[in-house]
ModelCIF file with pLDDT and N, C-alpha, C, O atoms, coordinates in Angstrom:
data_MODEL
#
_entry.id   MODEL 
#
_entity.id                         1 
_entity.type                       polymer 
_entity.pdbx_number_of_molecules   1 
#
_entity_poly.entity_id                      1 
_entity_poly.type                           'polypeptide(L)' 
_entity_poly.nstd_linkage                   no 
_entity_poly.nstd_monomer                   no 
_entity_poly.pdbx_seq_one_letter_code       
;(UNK)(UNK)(UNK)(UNK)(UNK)(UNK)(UNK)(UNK)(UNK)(UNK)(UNK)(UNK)(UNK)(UNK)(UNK)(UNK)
(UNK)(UNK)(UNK)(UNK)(UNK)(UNK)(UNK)(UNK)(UNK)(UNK)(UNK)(UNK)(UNK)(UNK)(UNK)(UNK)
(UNK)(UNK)(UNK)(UNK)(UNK)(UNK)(UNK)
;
_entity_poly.pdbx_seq_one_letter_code_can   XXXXXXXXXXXXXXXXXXXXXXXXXXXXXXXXXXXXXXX 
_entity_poly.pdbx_strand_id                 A 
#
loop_
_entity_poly_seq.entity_id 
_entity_poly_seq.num 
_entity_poly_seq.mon_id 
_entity_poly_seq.hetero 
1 1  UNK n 
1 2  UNK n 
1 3  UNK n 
1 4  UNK n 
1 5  UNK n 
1 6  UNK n 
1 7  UNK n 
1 8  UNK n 
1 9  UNK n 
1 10 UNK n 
1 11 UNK n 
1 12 UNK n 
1 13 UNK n 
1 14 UNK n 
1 15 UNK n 
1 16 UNK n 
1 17 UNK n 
1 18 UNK n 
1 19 UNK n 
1 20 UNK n 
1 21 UNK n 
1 22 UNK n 
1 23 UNK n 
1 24 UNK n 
1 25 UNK n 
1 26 UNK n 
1 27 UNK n 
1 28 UNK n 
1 29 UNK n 
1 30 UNK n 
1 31 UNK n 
1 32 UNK n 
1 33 UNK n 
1 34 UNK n 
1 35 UNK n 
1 36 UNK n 
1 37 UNK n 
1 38 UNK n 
1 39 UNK n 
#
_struct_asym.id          A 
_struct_asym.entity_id   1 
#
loop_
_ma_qa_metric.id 
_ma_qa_metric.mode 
_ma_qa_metric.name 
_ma_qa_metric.software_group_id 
_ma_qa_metric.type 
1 global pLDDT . pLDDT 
2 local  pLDDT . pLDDT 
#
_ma_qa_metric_global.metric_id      1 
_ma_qa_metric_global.metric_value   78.05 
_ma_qa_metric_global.model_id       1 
_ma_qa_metric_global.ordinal_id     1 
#
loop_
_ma_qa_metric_local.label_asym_id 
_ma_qa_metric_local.label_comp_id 
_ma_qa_metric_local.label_seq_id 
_ma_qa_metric_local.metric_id 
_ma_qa_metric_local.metric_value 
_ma_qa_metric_local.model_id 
_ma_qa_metric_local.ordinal_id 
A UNK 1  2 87.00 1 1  
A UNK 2  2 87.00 1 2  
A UNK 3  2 86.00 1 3  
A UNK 4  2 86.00 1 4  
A UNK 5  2 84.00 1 5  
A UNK 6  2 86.00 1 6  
A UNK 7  2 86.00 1 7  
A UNK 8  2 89.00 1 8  
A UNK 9  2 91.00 1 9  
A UNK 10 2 91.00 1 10 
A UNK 11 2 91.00 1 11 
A UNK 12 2 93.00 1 12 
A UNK 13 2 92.00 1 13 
A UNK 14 2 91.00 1 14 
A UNK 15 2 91.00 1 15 
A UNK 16 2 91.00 1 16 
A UNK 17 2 91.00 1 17 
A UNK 18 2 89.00 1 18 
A UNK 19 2 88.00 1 19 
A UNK 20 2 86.00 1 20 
A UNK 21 2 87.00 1 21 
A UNK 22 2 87.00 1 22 
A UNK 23 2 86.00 1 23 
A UNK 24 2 81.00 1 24 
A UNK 25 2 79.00 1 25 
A UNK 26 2 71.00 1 26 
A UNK 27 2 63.00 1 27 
A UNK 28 2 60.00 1 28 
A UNK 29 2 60.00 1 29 
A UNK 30 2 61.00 1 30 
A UNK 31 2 56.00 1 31 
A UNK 32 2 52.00 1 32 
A UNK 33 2 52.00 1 33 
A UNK 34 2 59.00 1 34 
A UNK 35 2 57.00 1 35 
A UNK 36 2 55.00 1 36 
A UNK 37 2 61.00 1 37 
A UNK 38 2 65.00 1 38 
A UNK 39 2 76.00 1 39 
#
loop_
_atom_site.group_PDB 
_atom_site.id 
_atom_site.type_symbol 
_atom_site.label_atom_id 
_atom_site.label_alt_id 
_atom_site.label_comp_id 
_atom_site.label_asym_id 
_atom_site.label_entity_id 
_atom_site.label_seq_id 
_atom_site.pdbx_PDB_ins_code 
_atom_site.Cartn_x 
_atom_site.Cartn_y 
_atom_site.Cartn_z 
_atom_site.occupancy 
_atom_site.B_iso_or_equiv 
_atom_site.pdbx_formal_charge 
_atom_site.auth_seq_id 
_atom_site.auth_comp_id 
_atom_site.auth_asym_id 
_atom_site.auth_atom_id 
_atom_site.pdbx_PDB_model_num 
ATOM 1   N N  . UNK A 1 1  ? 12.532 -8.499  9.852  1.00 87.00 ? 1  UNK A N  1 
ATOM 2   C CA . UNK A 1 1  ? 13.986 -8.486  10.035 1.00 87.00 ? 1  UNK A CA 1 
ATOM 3   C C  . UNK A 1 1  ? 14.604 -8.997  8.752  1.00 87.00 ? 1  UNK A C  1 
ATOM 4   O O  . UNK A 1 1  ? 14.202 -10.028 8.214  1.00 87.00 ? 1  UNK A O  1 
ATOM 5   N N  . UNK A 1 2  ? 15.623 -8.232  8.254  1.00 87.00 ? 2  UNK A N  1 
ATOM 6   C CA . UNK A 1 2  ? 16.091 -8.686  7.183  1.00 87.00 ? 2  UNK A CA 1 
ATOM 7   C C  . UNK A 1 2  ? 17.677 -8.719  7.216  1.00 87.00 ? 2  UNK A C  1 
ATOM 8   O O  . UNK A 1 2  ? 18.134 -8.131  8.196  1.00 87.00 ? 2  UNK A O  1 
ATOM 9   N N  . UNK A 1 3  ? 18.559 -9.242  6.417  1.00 86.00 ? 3  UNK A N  1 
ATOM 10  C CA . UNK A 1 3  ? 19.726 -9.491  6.109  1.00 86.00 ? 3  UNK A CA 1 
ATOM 11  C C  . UNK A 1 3  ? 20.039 -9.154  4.771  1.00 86.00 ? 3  UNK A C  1 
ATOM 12  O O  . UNK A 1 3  ? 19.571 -9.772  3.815  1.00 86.00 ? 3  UNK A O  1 
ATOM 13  N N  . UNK A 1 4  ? 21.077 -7.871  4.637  1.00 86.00 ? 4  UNK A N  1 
ATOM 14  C CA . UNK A 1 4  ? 21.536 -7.992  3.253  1.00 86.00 ? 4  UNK A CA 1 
ATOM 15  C C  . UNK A 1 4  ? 22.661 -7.574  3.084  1.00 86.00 ? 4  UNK A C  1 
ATOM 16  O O  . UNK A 1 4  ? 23.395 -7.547  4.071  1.00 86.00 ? 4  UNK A O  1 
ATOM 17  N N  . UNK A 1 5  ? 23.187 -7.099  1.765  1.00 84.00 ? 5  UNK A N  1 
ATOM 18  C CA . UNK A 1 5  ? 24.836 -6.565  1.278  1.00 84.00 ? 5  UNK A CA 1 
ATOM 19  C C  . UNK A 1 5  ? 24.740 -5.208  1.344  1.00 84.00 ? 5  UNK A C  1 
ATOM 20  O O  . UNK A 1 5  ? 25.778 -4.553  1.443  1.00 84.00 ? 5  UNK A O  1 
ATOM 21  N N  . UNK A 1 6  ? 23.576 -4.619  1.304  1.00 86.00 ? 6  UNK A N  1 
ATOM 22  C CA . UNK A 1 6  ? 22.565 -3.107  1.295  1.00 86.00 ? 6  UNK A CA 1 
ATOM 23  C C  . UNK A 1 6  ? 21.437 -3.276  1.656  1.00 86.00 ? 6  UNK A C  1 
ATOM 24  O O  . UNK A 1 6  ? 20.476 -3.908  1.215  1.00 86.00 ? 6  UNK A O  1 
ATOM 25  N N  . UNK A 1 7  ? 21.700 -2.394  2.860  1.00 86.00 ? 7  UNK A N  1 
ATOM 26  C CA . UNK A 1 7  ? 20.298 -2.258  3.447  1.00 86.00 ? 7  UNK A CA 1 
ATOM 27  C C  . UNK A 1 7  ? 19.406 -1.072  2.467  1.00 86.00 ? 7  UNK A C  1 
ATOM 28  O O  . UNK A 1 7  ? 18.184 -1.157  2.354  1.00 86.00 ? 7  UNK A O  1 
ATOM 29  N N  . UNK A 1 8  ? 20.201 0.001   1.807  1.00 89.00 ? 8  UNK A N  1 
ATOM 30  C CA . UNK A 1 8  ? 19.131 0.685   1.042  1.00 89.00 ? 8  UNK A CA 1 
ATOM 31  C C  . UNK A 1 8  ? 18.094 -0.032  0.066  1.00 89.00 ? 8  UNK A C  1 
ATOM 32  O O  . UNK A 1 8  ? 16.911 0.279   -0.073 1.00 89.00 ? 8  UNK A O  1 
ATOM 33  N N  . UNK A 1 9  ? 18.794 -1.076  -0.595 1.00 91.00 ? 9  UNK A N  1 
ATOM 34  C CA . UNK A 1 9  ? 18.193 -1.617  -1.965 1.00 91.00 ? 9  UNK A CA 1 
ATOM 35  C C  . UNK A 1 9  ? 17.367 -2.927  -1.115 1.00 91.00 ? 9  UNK A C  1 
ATOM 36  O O  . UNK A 1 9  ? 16.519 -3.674  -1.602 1.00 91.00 ? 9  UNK A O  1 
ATOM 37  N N  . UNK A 1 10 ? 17.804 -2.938  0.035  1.00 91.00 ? 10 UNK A N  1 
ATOM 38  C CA . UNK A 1 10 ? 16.759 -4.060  1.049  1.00 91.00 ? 10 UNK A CA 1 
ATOM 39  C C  . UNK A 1 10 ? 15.418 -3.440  1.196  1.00 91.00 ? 10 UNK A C  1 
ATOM 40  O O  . UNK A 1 10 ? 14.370 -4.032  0.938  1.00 91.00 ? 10 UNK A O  1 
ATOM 41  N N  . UNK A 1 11 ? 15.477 -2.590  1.492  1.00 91.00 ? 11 UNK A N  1 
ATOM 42  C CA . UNK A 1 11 ? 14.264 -1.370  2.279  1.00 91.00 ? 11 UNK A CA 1 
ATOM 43  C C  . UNK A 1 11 ? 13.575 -1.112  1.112  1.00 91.00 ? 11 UNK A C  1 
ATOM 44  O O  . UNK A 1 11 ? 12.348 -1.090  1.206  1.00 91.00 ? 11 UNK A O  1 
ATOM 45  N N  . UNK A 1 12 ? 14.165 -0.876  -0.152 1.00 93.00 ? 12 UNK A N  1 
ATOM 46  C CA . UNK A 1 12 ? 13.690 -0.753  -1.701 1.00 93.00 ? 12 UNK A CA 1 
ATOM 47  C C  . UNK A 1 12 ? 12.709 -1.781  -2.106 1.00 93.00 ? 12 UNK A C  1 
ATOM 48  O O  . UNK A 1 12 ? 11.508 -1.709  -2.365 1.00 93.00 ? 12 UNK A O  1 
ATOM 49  N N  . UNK A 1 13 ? 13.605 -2.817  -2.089 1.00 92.00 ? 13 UNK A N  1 
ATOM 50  C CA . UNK A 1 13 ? 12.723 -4.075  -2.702 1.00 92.00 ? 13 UNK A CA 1 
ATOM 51  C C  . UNK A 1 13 ? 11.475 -4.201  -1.356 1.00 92.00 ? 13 UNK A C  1 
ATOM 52  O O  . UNK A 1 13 ? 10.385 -4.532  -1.823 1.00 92.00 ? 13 UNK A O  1 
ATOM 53  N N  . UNK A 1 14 ? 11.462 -4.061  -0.289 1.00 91.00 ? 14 UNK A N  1 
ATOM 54  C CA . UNK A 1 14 ? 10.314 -4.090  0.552  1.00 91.00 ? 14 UNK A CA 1 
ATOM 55  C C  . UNK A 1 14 ? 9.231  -3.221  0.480  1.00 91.00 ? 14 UNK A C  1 
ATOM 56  O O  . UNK A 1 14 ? 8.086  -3.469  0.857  1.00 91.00 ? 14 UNK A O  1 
ATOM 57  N N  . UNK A 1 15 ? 9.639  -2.190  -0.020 1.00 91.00 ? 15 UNK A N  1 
ATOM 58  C CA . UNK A 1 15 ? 8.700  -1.300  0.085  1.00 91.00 ? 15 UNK A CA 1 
ATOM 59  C C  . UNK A 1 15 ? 7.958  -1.342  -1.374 1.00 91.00 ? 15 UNK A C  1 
ATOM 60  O O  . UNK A 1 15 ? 6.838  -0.837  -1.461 1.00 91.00 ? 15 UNK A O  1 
ATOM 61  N N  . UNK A 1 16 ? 8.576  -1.945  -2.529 1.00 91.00 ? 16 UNK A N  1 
ATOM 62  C CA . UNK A 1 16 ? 7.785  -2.651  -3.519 1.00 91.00 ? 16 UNK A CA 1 
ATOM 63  C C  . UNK A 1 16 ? 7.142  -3.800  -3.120 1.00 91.00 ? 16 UNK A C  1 
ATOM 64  O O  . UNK A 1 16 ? 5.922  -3.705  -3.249 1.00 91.00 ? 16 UNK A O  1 
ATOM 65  N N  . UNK A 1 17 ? 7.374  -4.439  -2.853 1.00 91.00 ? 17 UNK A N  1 
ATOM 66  C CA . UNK A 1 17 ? 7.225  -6.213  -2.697 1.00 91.00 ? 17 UNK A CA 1 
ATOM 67  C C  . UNK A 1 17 ? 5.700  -5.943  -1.823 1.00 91.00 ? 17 UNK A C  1 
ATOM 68  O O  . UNK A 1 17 ? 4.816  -6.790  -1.952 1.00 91.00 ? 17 UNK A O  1 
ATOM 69  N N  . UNK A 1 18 ? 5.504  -4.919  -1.083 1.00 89.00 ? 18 UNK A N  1 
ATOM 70  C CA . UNK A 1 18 ? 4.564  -4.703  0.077  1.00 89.00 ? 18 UNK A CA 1 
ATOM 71  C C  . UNK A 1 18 ? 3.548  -3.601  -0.106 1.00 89.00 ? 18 UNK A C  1 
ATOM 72  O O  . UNK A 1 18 ? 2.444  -3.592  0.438  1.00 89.00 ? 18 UNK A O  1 
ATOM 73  N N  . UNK A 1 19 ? 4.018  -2.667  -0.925 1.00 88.00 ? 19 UNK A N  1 
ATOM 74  C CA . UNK A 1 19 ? 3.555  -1.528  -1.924 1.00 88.00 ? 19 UNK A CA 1 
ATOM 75  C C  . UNK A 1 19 ? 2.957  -0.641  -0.694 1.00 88.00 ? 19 UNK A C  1 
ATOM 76  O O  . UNK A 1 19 ? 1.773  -0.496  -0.391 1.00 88.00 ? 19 UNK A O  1 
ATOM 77  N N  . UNK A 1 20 ? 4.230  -0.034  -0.011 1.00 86.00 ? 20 UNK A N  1 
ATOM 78  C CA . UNK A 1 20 ? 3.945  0.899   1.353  1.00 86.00 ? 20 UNK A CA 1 
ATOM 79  C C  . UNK A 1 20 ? 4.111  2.148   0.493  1.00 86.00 ? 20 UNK A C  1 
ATOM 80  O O  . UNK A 1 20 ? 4.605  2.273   -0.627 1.00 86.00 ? 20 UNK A O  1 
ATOM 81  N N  . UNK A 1 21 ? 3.376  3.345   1.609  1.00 87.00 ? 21 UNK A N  1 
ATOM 82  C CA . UNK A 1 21 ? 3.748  4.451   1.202  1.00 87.00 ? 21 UNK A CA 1 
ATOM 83  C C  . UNK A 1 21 ? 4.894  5.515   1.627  1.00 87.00 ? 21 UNK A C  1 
ATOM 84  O O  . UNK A 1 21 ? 5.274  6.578   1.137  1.00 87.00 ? 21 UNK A O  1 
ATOM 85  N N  . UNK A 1 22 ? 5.196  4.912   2.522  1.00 87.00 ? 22 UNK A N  1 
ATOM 86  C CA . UNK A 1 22 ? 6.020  5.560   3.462  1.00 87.00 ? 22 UNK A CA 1 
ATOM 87  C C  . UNK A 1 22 ? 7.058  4.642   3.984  1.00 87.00 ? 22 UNK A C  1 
ATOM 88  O O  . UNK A 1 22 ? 6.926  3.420   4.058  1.00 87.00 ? 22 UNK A O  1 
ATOM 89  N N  . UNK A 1 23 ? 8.476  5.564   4.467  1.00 86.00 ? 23 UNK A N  1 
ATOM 90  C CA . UNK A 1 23 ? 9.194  4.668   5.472  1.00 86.00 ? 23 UNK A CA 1 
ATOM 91  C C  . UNK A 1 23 ? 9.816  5.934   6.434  1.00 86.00 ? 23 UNK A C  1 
ATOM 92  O O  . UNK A 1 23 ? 10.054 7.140   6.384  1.00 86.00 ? 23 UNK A O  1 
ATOM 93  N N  . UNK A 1 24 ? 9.891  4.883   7.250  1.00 81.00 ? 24 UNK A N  1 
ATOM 94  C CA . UNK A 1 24 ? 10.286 5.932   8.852  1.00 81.00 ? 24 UNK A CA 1 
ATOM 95  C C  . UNK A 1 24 ? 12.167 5.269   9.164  1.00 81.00 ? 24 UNK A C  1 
ATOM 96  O O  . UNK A 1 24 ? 12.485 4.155   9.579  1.00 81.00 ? 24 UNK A O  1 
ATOM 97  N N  . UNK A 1 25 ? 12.856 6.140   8.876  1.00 79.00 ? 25 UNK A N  1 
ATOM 98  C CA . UNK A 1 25 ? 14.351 5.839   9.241  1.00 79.00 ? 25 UNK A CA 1 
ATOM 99  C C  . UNK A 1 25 ? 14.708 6.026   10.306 1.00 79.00 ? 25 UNK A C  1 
ATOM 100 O O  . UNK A 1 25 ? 15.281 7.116   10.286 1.00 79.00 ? 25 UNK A O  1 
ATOM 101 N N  . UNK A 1 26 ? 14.733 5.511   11.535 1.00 71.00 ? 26 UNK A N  1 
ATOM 102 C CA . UNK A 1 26 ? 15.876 6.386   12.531 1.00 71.00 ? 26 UNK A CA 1 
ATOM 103 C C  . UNK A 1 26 ? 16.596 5.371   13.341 1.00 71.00 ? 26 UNK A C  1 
ATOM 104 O O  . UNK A 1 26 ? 16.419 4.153   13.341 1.00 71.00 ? 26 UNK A O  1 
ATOM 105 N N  . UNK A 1 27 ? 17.561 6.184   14.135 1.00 63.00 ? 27 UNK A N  1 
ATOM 106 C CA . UNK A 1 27 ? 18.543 5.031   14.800 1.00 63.00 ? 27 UNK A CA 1 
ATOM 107 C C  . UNK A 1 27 ? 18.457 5.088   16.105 1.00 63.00 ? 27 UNK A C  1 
ATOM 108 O O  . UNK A 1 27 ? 17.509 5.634   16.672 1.00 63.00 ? 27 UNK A O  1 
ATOM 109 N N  . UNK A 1 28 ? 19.517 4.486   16.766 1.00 60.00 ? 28 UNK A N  1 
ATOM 110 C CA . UNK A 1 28 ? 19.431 5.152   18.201 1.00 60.00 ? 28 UNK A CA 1 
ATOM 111 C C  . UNK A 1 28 ? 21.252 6.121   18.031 1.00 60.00 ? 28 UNK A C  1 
ATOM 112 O O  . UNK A 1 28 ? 21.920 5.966   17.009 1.00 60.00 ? 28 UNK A O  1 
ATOM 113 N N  . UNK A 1 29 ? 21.663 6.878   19.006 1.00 60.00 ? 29 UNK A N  1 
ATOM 114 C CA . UNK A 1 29 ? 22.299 7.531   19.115 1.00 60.00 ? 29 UNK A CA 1 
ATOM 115 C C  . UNK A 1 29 ? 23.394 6.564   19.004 1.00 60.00 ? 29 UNK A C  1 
ATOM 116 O O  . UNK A 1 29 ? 23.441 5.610   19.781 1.00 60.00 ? 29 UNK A O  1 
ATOM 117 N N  . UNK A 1 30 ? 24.491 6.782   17.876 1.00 61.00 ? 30 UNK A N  1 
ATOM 118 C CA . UNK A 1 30 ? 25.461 6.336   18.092 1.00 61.00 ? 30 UNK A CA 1 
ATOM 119 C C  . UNK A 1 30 ? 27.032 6.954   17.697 1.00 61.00 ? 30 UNK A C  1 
ATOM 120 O O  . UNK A 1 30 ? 27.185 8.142   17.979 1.00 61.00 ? 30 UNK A O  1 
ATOM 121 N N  . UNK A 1 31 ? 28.198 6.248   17.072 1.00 56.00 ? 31 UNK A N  1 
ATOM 122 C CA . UNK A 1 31 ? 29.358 6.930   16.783 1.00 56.00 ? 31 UNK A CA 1 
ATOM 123 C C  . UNK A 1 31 ? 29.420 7.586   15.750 1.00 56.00 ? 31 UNK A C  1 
ATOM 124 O O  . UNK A 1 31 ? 28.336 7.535   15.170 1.00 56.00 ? 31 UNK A O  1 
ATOM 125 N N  . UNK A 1 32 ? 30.330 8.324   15.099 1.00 52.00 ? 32 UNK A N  1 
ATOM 126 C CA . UNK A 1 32 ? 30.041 9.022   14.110 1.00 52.00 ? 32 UNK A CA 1 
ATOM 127 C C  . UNK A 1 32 ? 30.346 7.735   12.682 1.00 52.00 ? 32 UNK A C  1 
ATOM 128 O O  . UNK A 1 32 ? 29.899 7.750   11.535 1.00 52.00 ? 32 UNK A O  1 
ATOM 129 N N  . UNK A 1 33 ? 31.001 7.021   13.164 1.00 52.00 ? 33 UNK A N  1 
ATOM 130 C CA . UNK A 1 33 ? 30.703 5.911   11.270 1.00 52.00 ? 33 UNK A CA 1 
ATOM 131 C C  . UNK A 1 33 ? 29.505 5.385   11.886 1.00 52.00 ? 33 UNK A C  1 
ATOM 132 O O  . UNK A 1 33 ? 28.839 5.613   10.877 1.00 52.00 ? 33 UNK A O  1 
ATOM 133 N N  . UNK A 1 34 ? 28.680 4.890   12.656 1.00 59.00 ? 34 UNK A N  1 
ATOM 134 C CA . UNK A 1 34 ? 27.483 4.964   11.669 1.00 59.00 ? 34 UNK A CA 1 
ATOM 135 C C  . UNK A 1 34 ? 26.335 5.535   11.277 1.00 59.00 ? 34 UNK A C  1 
ATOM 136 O O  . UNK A 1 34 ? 25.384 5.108   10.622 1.00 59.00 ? 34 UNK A O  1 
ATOM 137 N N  . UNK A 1 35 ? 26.765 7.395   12.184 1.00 57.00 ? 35 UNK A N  1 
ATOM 138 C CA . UNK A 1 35 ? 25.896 8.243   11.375 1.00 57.00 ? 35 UNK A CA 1 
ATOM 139 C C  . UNK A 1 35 ? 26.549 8.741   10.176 1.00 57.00 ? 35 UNK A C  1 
ATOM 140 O O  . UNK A 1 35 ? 26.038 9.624   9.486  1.00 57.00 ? 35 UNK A O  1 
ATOM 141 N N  . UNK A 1 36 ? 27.916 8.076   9.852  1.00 55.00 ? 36 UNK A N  1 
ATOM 142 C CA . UNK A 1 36 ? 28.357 8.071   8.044  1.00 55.00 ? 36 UNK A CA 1 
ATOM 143 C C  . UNK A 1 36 ? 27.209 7.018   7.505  1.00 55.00 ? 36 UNK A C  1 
ATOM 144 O O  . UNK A 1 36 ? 26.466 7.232   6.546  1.00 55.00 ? 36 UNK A O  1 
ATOM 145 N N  . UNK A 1 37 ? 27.224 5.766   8.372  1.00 61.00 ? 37 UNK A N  1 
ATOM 146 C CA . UNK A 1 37 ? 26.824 4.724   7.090  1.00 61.00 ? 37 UNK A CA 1 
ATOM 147 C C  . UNK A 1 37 ? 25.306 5.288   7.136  1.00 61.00 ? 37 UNK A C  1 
ATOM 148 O O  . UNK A 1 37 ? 25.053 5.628   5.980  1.00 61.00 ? 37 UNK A O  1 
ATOM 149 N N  . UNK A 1 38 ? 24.333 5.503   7.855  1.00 65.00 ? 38 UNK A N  1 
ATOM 150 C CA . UNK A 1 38 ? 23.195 5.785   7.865  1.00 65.00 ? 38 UNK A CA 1 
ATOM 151 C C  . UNK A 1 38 ? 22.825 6.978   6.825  1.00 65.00 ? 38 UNK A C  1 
ATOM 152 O O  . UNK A 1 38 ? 21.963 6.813   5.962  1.00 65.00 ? 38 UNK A O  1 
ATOM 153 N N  . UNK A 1 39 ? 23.636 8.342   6.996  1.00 76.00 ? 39 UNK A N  1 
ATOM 154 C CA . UNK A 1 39 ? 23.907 8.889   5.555  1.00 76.00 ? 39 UNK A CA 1 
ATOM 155 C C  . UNK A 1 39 ? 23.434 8.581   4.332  1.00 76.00 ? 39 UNK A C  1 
ATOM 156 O O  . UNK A 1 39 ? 23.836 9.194   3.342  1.00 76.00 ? 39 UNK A O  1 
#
């Protein structure tokens, strides 16, 4: 679980920091801003 100002550059630095190969994005169904912010 993390906390940040950006979750993109959050997910970034983790996936260095941990040296994954992959990431899996998804949400659950919601309003349309935050299938803007997810975008």
């Amino acid at each position: 679980w993390m906390i940040s100002h950006n979750a993109a550059e959050a997910i970034a630095r983790a996936v260095d920091e941990l040296d994954v190969d992959g990431v899996i994005v998804g949400v659950s169904r919601r309003n349309a801003l935050y299938r803007l912010l997810r975008g």
